[in-house]
PDB file of N, CA and C in Angstrom:
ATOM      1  N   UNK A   1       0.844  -1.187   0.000  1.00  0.00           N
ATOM      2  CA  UNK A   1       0.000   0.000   0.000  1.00  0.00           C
ATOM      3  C   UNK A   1       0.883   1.242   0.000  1.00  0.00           C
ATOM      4  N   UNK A   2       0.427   2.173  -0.724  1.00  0.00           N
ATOM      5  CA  UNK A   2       1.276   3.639  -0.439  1.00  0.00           C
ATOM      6  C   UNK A   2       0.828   4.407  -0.119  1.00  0.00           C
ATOM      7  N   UNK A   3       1.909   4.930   0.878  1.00  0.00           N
ATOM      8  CA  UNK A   3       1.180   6.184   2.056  1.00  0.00           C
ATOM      9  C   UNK A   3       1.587   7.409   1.130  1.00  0.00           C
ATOM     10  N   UNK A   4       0.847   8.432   1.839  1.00  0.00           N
ATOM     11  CA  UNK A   4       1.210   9.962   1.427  1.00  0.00           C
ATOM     12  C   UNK A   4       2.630  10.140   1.179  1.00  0.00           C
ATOM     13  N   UNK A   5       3.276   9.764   1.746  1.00  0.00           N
ATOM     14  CA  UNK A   5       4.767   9.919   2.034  1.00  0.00           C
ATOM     15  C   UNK A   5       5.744   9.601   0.829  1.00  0.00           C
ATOM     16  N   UNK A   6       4.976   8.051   0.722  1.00  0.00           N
ATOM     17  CA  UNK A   6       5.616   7.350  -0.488  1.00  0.00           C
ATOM     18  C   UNK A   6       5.362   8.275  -1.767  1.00  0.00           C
ATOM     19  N   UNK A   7       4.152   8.501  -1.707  1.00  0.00           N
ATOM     20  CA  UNK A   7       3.644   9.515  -2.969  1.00  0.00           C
ATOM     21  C   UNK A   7       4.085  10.700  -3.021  1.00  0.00           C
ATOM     22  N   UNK A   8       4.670  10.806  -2.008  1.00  0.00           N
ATOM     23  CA  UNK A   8       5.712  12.383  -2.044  1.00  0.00           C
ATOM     24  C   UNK A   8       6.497  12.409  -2.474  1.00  0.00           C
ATOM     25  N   UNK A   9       7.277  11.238  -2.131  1.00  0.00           N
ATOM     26  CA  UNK A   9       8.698  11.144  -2.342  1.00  0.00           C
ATOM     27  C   UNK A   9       8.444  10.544  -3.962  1.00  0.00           C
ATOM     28  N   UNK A  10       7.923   9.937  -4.570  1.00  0.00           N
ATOM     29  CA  UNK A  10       7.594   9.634  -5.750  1.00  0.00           C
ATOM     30  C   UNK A  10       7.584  10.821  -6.778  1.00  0.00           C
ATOM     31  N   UNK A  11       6.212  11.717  -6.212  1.00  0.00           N
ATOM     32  CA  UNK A  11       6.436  12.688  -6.881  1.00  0.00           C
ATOM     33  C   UNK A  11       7.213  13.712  -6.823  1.00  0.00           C
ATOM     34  N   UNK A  12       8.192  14.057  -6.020  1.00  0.00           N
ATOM     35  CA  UNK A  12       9.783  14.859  -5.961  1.00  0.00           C
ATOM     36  C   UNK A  12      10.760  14.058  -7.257  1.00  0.00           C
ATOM     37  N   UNK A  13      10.187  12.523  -7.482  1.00  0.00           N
ATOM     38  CA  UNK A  13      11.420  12.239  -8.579  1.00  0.00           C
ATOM     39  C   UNK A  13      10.718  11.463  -9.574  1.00  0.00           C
ATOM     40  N   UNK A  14       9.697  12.480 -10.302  1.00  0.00           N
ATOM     41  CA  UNK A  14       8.994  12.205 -11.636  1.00  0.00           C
ATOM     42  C   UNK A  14       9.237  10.868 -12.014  1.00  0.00           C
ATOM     43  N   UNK A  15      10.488  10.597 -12.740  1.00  0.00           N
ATOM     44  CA  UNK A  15      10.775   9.882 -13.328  1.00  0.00           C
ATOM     45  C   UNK A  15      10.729   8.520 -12.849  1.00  0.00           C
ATOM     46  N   UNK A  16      10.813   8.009 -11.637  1.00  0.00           N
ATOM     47  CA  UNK A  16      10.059   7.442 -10.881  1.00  0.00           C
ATOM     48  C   UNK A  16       9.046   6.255 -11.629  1.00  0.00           C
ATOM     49  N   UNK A  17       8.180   7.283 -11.980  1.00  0.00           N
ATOM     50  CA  UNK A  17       6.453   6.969 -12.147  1.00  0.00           C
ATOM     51  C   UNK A  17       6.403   6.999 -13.795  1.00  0.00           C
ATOM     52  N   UNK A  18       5.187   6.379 -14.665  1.00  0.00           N
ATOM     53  CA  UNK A  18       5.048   6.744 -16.004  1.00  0.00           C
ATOM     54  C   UNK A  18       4.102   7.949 -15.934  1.00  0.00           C
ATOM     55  N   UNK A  19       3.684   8.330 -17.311  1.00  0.00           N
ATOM     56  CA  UNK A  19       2.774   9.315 -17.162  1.00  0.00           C
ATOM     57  C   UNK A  19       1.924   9.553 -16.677  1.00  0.00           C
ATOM     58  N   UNK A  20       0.746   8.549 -16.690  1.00  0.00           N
ATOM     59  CA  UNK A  20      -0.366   9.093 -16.078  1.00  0.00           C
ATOM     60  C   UNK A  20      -0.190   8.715 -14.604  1.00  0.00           C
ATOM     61  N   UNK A  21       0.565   7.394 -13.773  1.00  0.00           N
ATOM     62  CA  UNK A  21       1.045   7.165 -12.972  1.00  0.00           C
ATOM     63  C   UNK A  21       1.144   8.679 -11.518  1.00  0.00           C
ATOM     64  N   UNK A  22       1.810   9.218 -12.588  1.00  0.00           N
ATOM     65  CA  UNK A  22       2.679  10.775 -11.776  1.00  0.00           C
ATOM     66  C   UNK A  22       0.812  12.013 -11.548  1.00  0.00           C
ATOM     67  N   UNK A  23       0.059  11.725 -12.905  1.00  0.00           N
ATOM     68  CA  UNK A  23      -0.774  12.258 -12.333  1.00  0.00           C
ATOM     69  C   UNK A  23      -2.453  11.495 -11.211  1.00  0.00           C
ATOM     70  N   UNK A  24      -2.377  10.248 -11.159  1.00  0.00           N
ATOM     71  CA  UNK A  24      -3.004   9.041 -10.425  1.00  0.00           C
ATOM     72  C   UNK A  24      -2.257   9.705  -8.941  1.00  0.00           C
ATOM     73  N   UNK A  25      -0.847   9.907  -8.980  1.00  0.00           N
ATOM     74  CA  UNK A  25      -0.188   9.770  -7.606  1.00  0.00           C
ATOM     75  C   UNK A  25      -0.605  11.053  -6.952  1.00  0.00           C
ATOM     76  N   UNK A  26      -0.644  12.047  -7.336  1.00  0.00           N
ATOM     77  CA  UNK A  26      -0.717  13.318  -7.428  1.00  0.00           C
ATOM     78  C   UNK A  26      -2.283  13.735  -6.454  1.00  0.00           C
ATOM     79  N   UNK A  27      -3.084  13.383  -7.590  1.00  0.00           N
ATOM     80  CA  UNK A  27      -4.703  13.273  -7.296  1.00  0.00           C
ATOM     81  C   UNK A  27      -5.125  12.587  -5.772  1.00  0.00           C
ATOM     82  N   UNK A  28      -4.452  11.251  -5.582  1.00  0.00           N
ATOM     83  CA  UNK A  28      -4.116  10.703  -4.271  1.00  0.00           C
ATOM     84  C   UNK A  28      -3.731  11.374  -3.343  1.00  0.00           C
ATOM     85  N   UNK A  29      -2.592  11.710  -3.528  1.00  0.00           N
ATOM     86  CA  UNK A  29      -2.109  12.388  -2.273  1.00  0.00           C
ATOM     87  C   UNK A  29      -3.042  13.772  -1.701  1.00  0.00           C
ATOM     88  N   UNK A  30      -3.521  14.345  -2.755  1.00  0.00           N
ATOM     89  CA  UNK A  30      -4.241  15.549  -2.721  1.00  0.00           C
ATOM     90  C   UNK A  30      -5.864  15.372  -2.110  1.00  0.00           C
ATOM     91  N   UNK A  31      -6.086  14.071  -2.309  1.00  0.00           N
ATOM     92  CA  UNK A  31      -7.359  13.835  -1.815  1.00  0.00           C
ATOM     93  C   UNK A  31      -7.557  13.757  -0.566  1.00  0.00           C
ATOM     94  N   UNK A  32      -8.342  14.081   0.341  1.00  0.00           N
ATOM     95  CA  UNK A  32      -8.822  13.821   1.920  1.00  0.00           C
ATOM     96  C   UNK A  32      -8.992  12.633   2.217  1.00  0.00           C
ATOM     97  N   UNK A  33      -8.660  11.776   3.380  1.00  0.00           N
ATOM     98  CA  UNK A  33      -8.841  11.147   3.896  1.00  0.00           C
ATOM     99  C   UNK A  33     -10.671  10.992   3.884  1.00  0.00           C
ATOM    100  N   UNK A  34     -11.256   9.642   3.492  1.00  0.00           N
ATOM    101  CA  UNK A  34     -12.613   9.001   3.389  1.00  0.00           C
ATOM    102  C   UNK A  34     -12.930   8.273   4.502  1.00  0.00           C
ATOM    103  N   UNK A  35     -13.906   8.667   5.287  1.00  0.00           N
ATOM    104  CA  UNK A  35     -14.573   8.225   6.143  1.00  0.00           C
ATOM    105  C   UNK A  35     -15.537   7.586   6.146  1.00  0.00           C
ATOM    106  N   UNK A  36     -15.830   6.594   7.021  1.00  0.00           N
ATOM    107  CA  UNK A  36     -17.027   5.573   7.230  1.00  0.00           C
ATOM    108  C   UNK A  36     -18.160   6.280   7.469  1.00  0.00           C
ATOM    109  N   UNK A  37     -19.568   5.731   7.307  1.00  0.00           N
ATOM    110  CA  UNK A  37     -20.258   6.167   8.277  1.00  0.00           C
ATOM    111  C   UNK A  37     -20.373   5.834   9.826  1.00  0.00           C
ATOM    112  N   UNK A  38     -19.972   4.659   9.935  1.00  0.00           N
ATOM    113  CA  UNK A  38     -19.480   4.448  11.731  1.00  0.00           C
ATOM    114  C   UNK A  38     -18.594   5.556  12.406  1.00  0.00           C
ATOM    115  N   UNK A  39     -17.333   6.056  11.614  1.00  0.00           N
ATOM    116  CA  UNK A  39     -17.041   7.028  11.949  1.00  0.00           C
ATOM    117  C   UNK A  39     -17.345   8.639  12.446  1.00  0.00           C
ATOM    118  N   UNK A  40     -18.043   8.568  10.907  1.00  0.00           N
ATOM    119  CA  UNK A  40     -18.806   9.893  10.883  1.00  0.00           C
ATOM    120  C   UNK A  40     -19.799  10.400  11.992  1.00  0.00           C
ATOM    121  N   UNK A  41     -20.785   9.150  11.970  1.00  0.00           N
ATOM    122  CA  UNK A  41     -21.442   9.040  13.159  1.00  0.00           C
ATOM    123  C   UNK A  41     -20.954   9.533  14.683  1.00  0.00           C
ATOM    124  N   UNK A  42     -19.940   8.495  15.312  1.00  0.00           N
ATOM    125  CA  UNK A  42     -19.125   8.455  16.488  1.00  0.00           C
ATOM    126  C   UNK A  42     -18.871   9.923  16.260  1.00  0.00           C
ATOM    127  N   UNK A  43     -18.486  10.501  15.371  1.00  0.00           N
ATOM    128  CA  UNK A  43     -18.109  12.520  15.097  1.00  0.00           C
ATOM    129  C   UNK A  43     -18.635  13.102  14.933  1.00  0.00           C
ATOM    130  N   UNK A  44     -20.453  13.073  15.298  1.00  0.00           N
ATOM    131  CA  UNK A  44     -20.755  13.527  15.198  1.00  0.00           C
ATOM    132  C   UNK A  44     -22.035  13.106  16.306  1.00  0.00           C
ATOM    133  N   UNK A  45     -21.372  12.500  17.036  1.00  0.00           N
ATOM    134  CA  UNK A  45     -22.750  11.805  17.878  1.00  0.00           C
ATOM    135  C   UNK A  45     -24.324  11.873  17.285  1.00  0.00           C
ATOM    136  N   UNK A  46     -24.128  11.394  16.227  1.00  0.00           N
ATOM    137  CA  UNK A  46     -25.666  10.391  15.848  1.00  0.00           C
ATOM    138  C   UNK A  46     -25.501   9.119  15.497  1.00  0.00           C
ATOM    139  N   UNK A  47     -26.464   8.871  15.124  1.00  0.00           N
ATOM    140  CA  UNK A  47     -26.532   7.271  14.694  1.00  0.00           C
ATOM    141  C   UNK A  47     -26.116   6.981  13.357  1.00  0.00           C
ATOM    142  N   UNK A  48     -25.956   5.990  12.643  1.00  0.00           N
ATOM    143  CA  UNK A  48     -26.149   5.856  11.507  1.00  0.00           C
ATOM    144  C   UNK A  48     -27.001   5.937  10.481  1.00  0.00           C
ATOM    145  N   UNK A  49     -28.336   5.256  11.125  1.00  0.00           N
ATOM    146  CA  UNK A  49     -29.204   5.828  10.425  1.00  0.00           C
ATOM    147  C   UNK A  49     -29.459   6.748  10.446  1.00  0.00           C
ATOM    148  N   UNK A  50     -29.307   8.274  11.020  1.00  0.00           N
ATOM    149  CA  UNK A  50     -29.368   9.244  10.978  1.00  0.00           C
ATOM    150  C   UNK A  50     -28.979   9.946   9.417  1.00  0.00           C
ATOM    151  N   UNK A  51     -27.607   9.707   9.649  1.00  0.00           N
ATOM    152  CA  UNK A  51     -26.714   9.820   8.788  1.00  0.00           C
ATOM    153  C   UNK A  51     -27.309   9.157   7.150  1.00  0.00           C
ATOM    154  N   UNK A  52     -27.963   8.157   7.444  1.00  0.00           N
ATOM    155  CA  UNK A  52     -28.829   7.702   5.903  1.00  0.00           C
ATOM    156  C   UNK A  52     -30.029   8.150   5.840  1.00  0.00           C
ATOM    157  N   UNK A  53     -30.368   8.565   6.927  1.00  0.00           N
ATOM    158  CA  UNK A  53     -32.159   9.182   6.823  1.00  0.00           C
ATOM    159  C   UNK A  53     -31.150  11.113   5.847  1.00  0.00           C
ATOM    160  N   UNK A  54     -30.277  11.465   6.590  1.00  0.00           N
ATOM    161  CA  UNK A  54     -29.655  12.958   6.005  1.00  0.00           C
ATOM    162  C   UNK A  54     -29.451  12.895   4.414  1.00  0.00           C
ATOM    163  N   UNK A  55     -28.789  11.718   4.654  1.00  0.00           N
ATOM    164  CA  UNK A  55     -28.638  10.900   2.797  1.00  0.00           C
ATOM    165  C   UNK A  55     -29.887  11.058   1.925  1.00  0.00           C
ATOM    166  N   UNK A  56     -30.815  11.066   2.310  1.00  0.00           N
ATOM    167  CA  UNK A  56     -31.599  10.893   1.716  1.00  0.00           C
ATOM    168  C   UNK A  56     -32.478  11.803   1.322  1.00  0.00           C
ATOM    169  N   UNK A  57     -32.778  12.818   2.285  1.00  0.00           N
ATOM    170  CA  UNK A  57     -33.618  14.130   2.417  1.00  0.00           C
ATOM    171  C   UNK A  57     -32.304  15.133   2.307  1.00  0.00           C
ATOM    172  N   UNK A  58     -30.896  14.675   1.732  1.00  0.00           N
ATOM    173  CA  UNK A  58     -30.174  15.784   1.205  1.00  0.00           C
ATOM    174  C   UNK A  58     -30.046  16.849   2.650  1.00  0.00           C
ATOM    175  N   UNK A  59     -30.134  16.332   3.989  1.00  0.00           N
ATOM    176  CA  UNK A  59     -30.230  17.444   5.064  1.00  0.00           C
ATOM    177  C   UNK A  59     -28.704  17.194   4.961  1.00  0.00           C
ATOM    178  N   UNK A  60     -27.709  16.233   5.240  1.00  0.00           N
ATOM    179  CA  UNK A  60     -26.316  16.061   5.783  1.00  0.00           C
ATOM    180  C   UNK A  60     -25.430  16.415   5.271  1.00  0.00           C
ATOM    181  N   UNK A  61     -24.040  16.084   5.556  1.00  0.00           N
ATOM    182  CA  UNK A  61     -23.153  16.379   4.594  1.00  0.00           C
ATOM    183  C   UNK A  61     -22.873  15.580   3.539  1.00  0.00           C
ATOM    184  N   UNK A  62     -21.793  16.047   2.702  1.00  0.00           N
ATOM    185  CA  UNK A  62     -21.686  15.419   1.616  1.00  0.00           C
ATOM    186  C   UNK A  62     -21.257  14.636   1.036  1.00  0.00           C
ATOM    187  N   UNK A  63     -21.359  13.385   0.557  1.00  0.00           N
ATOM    188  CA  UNK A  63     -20.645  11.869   0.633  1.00  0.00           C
ATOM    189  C   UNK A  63     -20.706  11.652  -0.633  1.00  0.00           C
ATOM    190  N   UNK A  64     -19.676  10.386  -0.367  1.00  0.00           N
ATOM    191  CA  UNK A  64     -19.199   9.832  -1.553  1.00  0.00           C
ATOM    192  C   UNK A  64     -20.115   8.396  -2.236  1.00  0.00           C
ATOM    193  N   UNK A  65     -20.073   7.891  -2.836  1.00  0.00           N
ATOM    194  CA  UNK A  65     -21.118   6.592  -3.166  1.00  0.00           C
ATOM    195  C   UNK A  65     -20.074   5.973  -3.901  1.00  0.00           C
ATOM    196  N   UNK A  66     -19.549   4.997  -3.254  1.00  0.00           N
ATOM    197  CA  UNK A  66     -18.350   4.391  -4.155  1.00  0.00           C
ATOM    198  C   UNK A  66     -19.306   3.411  -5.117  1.00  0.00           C
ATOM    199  N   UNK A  67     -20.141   2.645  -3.950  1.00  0.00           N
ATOM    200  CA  UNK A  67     -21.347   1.405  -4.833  1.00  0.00           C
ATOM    201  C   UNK A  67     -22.655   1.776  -4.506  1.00  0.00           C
ATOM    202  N   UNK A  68     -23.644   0.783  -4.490  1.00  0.00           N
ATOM    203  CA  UNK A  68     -24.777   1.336  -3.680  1.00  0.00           C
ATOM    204  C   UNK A  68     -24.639   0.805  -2.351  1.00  0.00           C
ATOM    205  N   UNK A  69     -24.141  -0.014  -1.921  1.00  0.00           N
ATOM    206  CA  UNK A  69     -23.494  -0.457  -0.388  1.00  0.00           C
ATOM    207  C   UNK A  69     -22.738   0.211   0.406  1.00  0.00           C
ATOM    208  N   UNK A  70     -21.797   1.199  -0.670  1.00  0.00           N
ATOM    209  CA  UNK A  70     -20.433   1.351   0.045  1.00  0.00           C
ATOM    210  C   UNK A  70     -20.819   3.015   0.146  1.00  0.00           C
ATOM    211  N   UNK A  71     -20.535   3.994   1.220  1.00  0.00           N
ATOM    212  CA  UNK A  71     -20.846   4.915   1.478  1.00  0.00           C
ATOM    213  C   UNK A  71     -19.537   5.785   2.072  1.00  0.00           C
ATOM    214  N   UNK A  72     -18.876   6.729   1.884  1.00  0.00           N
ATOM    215  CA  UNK A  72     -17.873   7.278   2.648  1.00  0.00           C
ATOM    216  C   UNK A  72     -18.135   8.929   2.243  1.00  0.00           C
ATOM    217  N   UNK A  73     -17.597   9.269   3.527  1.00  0.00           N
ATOM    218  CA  UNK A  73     -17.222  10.775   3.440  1.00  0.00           C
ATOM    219  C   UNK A  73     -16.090  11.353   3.590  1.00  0.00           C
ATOM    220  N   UNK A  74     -16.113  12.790   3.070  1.00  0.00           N
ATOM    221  CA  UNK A  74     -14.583  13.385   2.641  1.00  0.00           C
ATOM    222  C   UNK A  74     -13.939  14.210   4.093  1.00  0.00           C
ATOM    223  N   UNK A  75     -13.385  13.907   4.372  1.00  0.00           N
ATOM    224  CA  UNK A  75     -13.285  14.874   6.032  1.00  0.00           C
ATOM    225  C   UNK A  75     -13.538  16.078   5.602  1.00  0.00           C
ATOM    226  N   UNK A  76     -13.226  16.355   4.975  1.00  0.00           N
ATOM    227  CA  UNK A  76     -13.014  18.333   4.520  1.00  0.00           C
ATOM    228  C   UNK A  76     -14.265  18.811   4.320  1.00  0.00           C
ATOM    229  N   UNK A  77     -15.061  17.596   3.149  1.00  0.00           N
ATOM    230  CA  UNK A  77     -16.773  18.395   3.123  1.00  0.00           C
ATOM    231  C   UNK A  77     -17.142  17.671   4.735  1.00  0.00           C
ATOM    232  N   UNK A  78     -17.370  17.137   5.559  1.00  0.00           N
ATOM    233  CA  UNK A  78     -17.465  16.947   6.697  1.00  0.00           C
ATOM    234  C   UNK A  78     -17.354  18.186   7.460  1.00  0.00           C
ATOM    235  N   UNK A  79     -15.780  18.623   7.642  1.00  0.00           N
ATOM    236  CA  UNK A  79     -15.476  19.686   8.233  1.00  0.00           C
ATOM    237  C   UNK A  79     -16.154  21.173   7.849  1.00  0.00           C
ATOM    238  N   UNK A  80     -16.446  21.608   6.881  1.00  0.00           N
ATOM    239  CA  UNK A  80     -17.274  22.188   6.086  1.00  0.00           C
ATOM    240  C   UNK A  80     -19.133  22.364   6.587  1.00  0.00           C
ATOM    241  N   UNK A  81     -19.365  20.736   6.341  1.00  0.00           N
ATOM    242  CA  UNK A  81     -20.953  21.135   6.844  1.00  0.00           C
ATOM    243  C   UNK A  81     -20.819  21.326   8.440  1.00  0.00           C
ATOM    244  N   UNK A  82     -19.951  20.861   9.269  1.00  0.00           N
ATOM    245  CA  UNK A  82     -19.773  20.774  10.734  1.00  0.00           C
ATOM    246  C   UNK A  82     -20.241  22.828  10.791  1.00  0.00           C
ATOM    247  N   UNK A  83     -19.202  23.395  10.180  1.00  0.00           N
ATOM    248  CA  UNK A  83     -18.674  24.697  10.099  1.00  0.00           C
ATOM    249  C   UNK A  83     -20.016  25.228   9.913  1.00  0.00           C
ATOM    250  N   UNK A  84     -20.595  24.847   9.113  1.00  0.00           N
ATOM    251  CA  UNK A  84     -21.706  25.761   8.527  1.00  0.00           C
ATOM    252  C   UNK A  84     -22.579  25.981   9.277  1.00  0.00           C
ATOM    253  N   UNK A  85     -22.627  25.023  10.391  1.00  0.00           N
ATOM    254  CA  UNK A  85     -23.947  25.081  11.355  1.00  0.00           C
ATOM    255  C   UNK A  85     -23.920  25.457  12.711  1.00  0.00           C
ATOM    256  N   UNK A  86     -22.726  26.404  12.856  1.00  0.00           N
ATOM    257  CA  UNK A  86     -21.587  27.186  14.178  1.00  0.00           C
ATOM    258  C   UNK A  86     -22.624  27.838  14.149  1.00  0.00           C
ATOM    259  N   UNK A  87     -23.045  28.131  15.388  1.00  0.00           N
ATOM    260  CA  UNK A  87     -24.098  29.543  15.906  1.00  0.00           C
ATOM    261  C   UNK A  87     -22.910  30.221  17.097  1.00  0.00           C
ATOM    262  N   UNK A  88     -23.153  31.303  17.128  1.00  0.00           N
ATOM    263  CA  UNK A  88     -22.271  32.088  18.232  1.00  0.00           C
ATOM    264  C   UNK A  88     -23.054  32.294  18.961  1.00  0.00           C
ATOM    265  N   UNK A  89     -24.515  32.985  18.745  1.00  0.00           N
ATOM    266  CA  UNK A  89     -25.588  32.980  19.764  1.00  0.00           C
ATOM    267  C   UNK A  89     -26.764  32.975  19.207  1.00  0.00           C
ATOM    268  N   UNK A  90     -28.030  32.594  19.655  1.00  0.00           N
ATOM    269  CA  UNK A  90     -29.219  32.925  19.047  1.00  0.00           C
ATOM    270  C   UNK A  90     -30.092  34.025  19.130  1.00  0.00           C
ATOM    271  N   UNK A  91     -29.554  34.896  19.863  1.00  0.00           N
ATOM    272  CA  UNK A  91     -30.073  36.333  20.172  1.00  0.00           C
ATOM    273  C   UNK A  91     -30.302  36.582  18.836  1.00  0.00           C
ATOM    274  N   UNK A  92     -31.883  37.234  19.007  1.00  0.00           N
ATOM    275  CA  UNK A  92     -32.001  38.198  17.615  1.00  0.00           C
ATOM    276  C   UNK A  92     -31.188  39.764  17.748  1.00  0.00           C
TER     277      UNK A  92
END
């Protein structure tokens, strides 16, 4: 398996890699870490089904659909909808 690291050091020495290889490695490394919904959940203290009832009525954040089984989220849009729903106070 290759970590970020490997893909660093890969891409510091092009030549390394073939063409599209260098841009596959690239895209990887650049991508966020994908989360479960067990995870997501536990981070957000709800349930899972929560999290698929949000899926569904488009209330939650924003996920990935690798299959129709397989479900993950991006930490960053995670971190993002977390953000969006910061209140400082509810005073009108």
């Amino acid at each position: 398996m290759m970590t970020r690291k490997t893909m660093a050091n890969l891409l510091d020495h092009p030549r390394a890699l073939p063409g599209d290889a260098i841009e596959k490695a690239a895209l990887a490394a650049a991508m966020a870490p994908l989360l479960t919904p067990a995870q997501v959940a536990d981070m957000l203290t709800v349930s899972e089904r929560t999290l698929e009832r949000w899926r569904m009525t488009g209330e939650g954040p924003e996920y990935v659909a690798l299959s129709r089984k397989v479900v993950r989220y991006d930490a960053v849009a995670l971190a993002t909808f977390v953000e969006a729903r910061r209140r400082i106070n509810t005073a009108a």
